[in-house]
C-alpha atoms as a PDB file:
ATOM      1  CA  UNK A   1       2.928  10.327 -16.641  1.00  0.00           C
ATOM      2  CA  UNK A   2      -0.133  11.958 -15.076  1.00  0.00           C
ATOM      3  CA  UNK A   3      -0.317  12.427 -11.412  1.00  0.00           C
ATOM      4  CA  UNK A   4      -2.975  10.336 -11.245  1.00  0.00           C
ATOM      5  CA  UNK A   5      -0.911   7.472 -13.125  1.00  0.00           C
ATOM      6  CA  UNK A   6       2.211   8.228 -10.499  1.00  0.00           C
ATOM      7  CA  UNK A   7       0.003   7.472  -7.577  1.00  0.00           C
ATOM      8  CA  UNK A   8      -0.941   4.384  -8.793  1.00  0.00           C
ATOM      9  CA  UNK A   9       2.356   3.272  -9.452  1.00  0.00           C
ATOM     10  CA  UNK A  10       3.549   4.380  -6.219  1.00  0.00           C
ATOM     11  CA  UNK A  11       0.762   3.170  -4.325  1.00  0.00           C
ATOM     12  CA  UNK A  12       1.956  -0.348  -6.245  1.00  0.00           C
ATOM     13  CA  UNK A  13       5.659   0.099  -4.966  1.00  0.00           C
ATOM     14  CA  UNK A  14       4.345   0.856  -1.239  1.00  0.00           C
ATOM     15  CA  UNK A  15       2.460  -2.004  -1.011  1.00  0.00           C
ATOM     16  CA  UNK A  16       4.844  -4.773  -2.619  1.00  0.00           C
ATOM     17  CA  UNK A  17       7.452  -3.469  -0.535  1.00  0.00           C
ATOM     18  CA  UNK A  18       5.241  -3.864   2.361  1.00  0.00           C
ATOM     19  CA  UNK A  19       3.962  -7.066   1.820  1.00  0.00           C
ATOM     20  CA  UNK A  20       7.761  -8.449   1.051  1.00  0.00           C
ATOM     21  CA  UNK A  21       8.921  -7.022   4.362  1.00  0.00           C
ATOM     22  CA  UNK A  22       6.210  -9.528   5.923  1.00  0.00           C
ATOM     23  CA  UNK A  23       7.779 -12.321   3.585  1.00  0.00           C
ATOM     24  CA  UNK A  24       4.754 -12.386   1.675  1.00  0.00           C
ATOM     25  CA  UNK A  25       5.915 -13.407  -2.159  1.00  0.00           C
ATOM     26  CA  UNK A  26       3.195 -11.499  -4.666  1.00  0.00           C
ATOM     27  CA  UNK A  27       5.154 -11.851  -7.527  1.00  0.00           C
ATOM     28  CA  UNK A  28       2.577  -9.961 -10.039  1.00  0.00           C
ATOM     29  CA  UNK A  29       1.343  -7.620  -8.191  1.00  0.00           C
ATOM     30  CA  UNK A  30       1.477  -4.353 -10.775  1.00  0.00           C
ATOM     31  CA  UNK A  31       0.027  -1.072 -11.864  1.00  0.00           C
ATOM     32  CA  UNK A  32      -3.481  -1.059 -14.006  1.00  0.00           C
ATOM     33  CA  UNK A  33      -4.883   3.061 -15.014  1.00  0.00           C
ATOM     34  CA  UNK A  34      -6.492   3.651 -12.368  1.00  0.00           C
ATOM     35  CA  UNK A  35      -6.393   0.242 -10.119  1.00  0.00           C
ATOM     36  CA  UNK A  36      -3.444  -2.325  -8.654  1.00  0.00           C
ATOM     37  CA  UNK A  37      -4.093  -5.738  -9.527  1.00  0.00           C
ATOM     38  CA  UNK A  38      -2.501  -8.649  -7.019  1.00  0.00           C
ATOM     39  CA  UNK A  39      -2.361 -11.282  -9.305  1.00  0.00           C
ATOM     40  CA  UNK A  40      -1.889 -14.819  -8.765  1.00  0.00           C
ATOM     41  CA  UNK A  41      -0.791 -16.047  -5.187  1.00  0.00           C
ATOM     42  CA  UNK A  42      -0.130 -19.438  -3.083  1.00  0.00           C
ATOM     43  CA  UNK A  43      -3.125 -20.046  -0.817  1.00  0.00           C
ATOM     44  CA  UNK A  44      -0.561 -19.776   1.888  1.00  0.00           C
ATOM     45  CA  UNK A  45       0.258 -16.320   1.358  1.00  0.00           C
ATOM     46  CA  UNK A  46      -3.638 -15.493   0.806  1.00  0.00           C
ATOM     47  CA  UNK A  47      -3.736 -17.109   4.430  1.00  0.00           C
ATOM     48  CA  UNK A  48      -1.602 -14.713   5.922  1.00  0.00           C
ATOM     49  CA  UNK A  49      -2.113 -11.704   3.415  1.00  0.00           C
ATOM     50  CA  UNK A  50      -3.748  -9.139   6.347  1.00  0.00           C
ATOM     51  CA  UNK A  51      -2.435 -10.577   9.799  1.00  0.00           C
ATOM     52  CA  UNK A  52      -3.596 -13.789   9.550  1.00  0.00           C
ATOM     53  CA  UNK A  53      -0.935 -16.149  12.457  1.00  0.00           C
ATOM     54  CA  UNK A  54       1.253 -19.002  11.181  1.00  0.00           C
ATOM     55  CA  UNK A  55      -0.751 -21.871  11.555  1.00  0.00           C
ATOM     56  CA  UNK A  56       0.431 -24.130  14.936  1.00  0.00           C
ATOM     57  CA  UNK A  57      -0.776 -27.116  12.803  1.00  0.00           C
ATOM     58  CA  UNK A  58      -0.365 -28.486   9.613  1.00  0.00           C
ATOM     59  CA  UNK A  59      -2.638 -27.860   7.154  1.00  0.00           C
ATOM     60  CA  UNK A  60      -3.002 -28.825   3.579  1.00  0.00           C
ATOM     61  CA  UNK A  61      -4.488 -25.393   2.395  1.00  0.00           C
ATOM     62  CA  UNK A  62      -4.125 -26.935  -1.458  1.00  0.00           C
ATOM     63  CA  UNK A  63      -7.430 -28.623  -0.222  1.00  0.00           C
ATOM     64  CA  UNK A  64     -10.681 -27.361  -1.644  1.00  0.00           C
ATOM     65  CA  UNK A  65     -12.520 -26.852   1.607  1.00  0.00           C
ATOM     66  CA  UNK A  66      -9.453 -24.956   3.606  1.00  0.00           C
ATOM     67  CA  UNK A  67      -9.220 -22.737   0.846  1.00  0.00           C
ATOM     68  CA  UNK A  68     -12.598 -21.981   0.767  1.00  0.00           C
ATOM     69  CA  UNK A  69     -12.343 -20.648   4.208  1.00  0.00           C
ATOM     70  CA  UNK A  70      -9.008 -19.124   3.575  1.00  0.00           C
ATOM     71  CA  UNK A  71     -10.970 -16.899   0.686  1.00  0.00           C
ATOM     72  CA  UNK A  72     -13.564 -15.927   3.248  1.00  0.00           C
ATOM     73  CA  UNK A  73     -11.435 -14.995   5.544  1.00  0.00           C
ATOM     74  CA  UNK A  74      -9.128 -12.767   3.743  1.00  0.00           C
ATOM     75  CA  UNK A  75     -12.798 -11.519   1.620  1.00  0.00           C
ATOM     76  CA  UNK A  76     -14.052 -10.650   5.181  1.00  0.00           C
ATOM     77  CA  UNK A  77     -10.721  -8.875   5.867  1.00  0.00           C
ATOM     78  CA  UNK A  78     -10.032  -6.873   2.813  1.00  0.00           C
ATOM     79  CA  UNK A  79     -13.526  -5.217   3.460  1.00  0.00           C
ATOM     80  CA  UNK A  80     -12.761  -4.785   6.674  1.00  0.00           C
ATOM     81  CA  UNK A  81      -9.638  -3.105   6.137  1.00  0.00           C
ATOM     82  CA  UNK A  82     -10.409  -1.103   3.376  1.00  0.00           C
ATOM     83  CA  UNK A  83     -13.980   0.079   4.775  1.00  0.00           C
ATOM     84  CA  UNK A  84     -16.622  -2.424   2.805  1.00  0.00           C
ATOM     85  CA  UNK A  85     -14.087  -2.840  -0.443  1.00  0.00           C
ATOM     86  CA  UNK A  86     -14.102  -5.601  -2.763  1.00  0.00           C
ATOM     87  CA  UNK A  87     -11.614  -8.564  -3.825  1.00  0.00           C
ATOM     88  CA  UNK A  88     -12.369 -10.885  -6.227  1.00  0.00           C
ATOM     89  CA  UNK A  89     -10.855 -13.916  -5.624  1.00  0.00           C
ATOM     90  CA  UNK A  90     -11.024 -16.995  -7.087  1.00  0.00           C
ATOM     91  CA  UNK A  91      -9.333 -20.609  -6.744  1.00  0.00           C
ATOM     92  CA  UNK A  92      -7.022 -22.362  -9.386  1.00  0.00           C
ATOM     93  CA  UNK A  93      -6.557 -25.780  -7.942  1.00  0.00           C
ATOM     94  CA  UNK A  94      -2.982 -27.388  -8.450  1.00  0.00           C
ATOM     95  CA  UNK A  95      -2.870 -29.231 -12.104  1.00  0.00           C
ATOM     96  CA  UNK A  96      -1.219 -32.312 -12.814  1.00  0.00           C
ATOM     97  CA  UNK A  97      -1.320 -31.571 -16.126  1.00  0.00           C
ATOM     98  CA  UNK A  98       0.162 -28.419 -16.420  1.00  0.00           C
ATOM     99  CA  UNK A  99       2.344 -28.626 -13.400  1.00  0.00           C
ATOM    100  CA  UNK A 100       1.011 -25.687 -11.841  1.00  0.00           C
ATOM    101  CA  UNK A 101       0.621 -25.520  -8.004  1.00  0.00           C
ATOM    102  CA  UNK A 102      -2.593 -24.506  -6.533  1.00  0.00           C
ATOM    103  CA  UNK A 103      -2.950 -20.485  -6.659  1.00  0.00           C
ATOM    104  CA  UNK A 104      -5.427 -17.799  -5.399  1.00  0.00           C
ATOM    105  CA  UNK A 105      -6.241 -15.258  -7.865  1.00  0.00           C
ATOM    106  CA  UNK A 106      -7.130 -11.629  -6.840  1.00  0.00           C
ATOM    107  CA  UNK A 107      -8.407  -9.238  -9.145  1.00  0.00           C
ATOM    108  CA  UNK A 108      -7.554  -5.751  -9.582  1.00  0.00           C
ATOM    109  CA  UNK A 109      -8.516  -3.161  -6.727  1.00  0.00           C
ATOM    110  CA  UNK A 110      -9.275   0.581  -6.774  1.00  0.00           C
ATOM    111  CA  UNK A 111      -7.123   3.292  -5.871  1.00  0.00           C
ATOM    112  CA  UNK A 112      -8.317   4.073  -2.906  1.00  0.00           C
ATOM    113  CA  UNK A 113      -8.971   0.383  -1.437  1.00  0.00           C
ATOM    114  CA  UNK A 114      -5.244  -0.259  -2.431  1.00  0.00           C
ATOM    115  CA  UNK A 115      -4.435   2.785  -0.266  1.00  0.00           C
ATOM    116  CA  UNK A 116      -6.451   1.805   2.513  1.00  0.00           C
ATOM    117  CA  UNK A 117      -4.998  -1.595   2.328  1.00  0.00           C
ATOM    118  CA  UNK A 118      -1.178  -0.253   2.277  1.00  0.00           C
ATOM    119  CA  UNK A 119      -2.084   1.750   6.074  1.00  0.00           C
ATOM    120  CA  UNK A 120      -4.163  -1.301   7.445  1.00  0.00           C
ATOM    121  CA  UNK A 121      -1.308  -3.490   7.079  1.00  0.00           C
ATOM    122  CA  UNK A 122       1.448  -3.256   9.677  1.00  0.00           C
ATOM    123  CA  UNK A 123       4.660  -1.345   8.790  1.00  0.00           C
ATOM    124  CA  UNK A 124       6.999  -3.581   9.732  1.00  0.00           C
ATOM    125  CA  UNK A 125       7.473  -7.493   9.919  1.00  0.00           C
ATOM    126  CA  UNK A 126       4.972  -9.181  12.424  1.00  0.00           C
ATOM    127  CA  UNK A 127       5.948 -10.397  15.474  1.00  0.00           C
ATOM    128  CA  UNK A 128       5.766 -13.769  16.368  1.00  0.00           C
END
């Protein structure tokens, strides 16, 4: 494995065990050459992916409108925390038909975004 290839991969293994250590469940987040892709994730976890607070209220975030604002929110975060990077994100409503819940996708990020993602995000769990 290159070293190029190793930092990827442990890049990948910093961040996932970050992210579970906030409870956050991104279940295919992996390794890609020379990027990390996040994979598919509930719109609740996309809600509190960078700091966002548990919501005081109910809401239903399967809803196309709170979603919407959900993915501009954590858009406008990701480029904050990374310095002006990019996430592709896109919405897969829930489907009766296939019995899938209603997921965020994120696309693959860069090296260095996913590195400057893994020290924006606290260390440890968030406090209440």
């Amino acid at each position: 494995m290159s070293p190029a290839t190793a930092l990827v991969h442990e890049t990948a293994d910093a961040l996932r065990e970050t992210l579970r250590a906030h409870g956050l469940d991104v279940p295919d987040l992996s390794a890609e050459q020379d990027s990390i892709s996040l994979g598919d994730i509930t719109v609740a976890t996309a809600d509190r992916l960078l700091g966002a607070p548990e919501p005081q209220v109910e809401r239903n975030l399967e809803e196309w409108p709170e979603t919407r604002q959900v993915m501009r929110r954590l858009g406008a975060a990701f480029r904050l925390a990374t310095g002006g990077g990019f996430l592709d994100l896109y919405f897969h409503p829930d489907c009766v038909r296939c019995d899938r819940d209603a997921v965020v996708a994120l696309g693959p990020i860069k090296l260095p975004d996913a590195q400057r993602l893994l020290s924006a995000l606290p260390k440890g769990p968030q406090e209440p």
